[in-house]
N, C-alpha and C. Protein backbone atom coordinates (compact mmCIF):
# COMPACT_ATOMS: atom_id res chain seq x y z
N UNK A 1 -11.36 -34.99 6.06
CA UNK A 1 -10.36 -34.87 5.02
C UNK A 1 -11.01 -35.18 3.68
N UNK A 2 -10.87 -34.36 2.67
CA UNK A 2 -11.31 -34.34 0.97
C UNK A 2 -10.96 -35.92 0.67
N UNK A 3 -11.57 -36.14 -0.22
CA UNK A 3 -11.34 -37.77 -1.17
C UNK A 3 -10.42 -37.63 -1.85
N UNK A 4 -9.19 -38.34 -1.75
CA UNK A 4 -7.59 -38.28 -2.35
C UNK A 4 -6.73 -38.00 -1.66
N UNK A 5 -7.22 -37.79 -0.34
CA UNK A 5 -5.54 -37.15 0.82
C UNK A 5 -4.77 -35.82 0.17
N UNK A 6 -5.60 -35.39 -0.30
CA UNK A 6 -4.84 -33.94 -0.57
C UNK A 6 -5.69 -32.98 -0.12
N UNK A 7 -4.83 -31.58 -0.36
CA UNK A 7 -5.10 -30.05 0.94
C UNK A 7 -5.38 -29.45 -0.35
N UNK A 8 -6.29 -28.50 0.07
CA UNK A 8 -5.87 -26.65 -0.43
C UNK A 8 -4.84 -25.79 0.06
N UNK A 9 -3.89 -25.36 -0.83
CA UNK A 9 -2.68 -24.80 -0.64
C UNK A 9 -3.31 -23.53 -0.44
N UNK A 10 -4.04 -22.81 0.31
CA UNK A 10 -4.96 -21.27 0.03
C UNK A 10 -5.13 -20.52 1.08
N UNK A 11 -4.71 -21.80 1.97
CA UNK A 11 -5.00 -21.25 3.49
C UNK A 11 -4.27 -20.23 4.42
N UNK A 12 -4.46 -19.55 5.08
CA UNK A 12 -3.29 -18.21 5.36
C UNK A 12 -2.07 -19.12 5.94
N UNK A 13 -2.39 -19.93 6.78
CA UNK A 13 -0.74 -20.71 7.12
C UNK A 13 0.28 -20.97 5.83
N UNK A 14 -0.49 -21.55 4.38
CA UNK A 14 0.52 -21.99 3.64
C UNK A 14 0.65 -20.25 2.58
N UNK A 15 0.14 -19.60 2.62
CA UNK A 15 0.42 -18.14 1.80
C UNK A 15 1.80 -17.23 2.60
N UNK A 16 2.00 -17.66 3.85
CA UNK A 16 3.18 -16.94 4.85
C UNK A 16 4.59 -17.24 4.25
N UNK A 17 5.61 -16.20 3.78
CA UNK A 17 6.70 -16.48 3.05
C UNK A 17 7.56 -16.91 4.83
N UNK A 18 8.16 -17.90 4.42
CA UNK A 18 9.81 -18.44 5.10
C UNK A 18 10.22 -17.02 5.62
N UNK A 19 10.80 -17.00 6.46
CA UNK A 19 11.27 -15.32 6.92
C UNK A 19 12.89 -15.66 6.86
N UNK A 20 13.47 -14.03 6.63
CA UNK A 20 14.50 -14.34 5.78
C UNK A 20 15.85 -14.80 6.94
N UNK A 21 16.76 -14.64 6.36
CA UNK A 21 18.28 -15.31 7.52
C UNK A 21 17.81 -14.18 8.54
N UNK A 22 18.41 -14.53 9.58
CA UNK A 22 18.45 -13.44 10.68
C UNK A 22 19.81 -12.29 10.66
N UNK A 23 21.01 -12.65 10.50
CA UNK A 23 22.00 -11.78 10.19
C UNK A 23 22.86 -11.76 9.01
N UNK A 24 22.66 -11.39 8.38
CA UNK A 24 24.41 -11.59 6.86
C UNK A 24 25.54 -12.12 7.89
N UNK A 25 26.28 -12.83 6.97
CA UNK A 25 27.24 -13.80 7.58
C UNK A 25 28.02 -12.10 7.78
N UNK A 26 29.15 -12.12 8.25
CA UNK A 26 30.35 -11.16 8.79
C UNK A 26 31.57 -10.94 7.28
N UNK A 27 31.69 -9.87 7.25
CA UNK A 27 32.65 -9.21 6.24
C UNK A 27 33.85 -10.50 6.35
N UNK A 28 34.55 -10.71 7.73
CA UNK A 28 35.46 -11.24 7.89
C UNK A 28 35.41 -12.85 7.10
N UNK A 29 34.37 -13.31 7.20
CA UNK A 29 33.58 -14.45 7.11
C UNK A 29 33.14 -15.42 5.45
N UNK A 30 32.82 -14.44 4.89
CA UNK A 30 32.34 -14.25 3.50
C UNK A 30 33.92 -14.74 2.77
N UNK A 31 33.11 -15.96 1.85
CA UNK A 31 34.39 -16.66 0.54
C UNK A 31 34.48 -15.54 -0.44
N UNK A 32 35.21 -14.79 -0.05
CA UNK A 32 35.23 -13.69 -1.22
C UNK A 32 36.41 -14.01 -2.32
N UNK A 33 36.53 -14.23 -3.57
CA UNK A 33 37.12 -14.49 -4.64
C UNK A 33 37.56 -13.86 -6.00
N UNK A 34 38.81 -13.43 -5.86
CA UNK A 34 39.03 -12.09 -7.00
C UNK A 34 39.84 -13.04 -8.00
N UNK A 35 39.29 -13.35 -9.04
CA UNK A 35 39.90 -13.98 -10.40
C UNK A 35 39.77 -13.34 -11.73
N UNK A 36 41.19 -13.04 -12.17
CA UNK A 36 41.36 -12.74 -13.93
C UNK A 36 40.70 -13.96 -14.92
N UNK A 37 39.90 -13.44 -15.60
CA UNK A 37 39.04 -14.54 -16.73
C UNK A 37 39.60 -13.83 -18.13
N UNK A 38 39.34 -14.06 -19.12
CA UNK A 38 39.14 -13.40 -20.41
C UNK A 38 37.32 -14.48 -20.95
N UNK A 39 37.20 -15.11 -20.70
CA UNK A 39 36.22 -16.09 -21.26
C UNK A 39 34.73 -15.00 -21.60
N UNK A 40 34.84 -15.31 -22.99
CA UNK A 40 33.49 -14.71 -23.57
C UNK A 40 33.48 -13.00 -23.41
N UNK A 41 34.70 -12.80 -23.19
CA UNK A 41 35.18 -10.91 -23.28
C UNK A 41 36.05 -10.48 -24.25
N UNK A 42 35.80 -11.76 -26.05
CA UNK A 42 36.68 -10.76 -26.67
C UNK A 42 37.90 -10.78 -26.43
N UNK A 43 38.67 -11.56 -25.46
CA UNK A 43 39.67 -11.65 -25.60
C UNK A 43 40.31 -10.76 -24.52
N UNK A 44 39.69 -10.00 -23.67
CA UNK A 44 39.89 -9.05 -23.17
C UNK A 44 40.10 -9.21 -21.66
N UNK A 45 41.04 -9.08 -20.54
CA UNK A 45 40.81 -9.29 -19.52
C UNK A 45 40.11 -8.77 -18.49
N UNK A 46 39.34 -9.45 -17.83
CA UNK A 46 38.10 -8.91 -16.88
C UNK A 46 38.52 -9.30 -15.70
N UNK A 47 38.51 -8.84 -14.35
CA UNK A 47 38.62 -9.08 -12.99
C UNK A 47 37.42 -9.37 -12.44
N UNK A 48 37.23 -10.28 -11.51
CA UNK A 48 35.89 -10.96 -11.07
C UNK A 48 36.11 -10.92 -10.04
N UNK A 49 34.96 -10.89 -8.89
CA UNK A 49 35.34 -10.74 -7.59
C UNK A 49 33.29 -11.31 -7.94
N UNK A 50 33.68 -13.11 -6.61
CA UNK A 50 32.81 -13.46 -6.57
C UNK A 50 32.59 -13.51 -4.98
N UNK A 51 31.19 -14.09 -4.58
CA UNK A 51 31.25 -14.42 -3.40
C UNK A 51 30.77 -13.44 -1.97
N UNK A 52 30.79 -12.00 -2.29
CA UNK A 52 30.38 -10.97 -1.71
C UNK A 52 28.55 -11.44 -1.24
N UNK A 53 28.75 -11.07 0.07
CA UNK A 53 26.74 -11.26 0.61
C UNK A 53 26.38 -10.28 0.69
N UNK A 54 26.41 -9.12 -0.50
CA UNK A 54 25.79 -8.09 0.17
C UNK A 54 24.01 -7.92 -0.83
N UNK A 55 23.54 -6.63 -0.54
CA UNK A 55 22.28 -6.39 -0.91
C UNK A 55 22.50 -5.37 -2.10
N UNK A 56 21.86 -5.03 -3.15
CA UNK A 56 21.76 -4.48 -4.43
C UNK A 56 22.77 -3.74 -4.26
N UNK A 57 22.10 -2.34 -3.06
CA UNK A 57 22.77 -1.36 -2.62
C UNK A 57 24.00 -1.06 -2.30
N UNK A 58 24.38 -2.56 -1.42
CA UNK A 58 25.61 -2.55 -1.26
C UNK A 58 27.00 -2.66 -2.03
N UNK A 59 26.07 -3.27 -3.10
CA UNK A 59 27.18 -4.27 -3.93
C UNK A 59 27.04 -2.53 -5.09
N UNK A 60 26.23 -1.70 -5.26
CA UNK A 60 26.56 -0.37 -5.89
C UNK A 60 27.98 0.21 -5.30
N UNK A 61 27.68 0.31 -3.97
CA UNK A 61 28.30 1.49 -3.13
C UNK A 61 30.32 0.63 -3.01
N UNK A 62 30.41 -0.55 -3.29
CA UNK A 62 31.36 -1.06 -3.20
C UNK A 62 32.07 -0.93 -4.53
N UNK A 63 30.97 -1.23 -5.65
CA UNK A 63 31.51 -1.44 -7.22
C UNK A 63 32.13 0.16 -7.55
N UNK A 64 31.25 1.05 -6.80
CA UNK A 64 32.06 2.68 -7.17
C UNK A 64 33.06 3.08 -6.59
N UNK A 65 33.40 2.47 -5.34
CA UNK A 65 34.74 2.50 -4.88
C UNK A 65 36.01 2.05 -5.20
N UNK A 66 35.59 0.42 -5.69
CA UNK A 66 36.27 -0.37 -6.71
C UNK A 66 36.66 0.87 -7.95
N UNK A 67 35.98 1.27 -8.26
CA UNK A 67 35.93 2.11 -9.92
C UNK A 67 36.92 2.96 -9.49
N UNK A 68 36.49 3.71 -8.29
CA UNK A 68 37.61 5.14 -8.49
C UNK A 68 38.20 4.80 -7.72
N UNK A 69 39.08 4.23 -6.98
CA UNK A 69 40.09 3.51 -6.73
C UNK A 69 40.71 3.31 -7.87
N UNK A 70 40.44 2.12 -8.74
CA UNK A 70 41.43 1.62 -9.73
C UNK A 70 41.39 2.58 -10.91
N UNK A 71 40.44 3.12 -11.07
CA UNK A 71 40.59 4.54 -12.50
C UNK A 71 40.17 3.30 -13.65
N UNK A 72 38.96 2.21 -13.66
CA UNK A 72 38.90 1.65 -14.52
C UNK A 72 37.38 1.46 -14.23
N UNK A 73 36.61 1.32 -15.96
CA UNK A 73 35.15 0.86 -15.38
C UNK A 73 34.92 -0.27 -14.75
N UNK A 74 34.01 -0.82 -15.21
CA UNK A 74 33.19 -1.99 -13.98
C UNK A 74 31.94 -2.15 -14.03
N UNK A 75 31.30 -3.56 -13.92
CA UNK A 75 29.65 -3.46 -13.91
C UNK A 75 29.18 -4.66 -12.72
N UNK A 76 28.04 -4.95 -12.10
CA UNK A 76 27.64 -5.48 -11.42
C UNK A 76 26.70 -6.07 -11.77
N UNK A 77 26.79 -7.92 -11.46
CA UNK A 77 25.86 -8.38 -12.49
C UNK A 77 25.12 -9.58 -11.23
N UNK A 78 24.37 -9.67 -11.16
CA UNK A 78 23.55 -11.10 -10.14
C UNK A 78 24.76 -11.44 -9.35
N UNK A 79 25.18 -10.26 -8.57
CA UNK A 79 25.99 -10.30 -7.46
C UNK A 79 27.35 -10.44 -7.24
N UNK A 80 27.91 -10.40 -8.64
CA UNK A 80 29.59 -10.67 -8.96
C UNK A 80 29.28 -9.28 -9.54
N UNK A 81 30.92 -8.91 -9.53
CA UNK A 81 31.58 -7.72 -9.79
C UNK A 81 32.59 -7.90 -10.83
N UNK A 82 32.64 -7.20 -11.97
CA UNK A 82 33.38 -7.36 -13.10
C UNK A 82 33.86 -6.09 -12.95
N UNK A 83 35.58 -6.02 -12.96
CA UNK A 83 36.24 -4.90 -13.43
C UNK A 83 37.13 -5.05 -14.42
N UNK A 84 37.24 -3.53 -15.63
CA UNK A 84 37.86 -4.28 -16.71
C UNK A 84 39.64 -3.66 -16.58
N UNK A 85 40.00 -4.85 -17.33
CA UNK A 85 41.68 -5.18 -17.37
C UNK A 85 41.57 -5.85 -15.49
N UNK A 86 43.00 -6.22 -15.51
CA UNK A 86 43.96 -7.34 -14.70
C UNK A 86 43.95 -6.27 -13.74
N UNK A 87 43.06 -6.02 -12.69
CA UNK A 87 43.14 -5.79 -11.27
C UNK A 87 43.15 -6.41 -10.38
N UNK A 88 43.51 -7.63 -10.25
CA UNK A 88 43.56 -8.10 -9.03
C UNK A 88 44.29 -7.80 -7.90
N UNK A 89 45.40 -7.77 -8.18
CA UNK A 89 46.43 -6.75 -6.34
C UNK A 89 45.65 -5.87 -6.07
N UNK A 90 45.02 -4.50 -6.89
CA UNK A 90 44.28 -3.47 -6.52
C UNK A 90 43.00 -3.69 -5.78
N UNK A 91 42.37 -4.89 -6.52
CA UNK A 91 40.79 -5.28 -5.80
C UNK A 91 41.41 -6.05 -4.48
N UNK A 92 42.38 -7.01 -4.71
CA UNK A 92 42.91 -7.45 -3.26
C UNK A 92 42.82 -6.64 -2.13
N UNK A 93 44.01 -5.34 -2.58
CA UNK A 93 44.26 -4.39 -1.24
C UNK A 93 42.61 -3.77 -0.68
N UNK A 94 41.75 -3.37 -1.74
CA UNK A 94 40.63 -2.43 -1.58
C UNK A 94 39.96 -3.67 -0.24
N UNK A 95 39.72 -4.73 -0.53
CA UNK A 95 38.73 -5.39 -0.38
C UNK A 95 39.31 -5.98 1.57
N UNK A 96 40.48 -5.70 1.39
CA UNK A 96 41.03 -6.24 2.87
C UNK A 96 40.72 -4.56 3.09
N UNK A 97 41.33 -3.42 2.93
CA UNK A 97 40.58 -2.05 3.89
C UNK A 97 39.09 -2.20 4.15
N UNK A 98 38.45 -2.82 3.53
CA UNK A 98 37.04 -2.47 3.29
C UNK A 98 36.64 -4.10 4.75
N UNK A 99 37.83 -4.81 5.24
CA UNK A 99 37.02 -6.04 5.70
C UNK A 99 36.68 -6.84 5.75
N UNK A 100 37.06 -7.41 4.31
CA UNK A 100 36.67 -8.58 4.07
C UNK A 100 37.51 -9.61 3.80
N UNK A 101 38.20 -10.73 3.69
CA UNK A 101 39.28 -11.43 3.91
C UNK A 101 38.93 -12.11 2.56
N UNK A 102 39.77 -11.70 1.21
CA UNK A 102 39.68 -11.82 -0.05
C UNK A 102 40.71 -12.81 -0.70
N UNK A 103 40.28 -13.85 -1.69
CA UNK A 103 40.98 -14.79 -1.37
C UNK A 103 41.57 -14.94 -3.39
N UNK A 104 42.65 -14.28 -3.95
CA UNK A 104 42.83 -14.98 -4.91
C UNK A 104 42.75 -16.13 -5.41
N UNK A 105 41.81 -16.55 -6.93
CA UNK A 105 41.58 -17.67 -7.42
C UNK A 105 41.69 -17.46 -8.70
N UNK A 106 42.15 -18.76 -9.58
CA UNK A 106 42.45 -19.08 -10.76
C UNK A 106 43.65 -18.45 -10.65
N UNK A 107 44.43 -18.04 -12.47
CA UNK A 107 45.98 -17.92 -12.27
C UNK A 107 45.57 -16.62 -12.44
């Protein structure tokens, strides 16, 4: 052992990434959370839907359904979903067809 009790971090054992979860938790499963904000929108009301586990892709293919469903835009940001004006009943109903057990929060 080197003088000081310390390693080289270089070695192929410590360069091996953690391997990732084995399954995404279940649609049914997932804290999914649809809340009206206005905060830092101008005044404007935004629908939020937090809590979704999905992957880039997924969270595309959901946000465009969201869109033309409600006939309103929408953007996707580090995994929350912003739709604009007070959709929440609409993102409610979408989000129980789609599977997932969606849970209104805030007023």
């Amino acid at each position: 052992m080197p003088k000081g009790g310390w390693q080289e971090f270089s070695g192929a054992d410590s360069l091996q990434r953690p391997a990732a979860a084995a399954e995404p938790t279940p649609k049914t499963q997932q804290m999914v959370r649809v809340q009206p904000t206005r905060g830092g929108k101008g005044g404007k009301t935004v629908t939020v839907i937090r809590g979704l586990e999905l992957d880039s892709q997924g969270v595309k293919v959901l946000l465009k359904k969201l869109k033309t469903r409600i006939g309103s835009g929408g953007t996707a940001r580090d995994g929350v979903i912003e739709l604009q004006g007070d959709q929440v009943e609409s993102a409610l109903e979408l989000l129980s067809q789609e599977g997932y057990r969606p849970k209104r929060a805030g007023g």
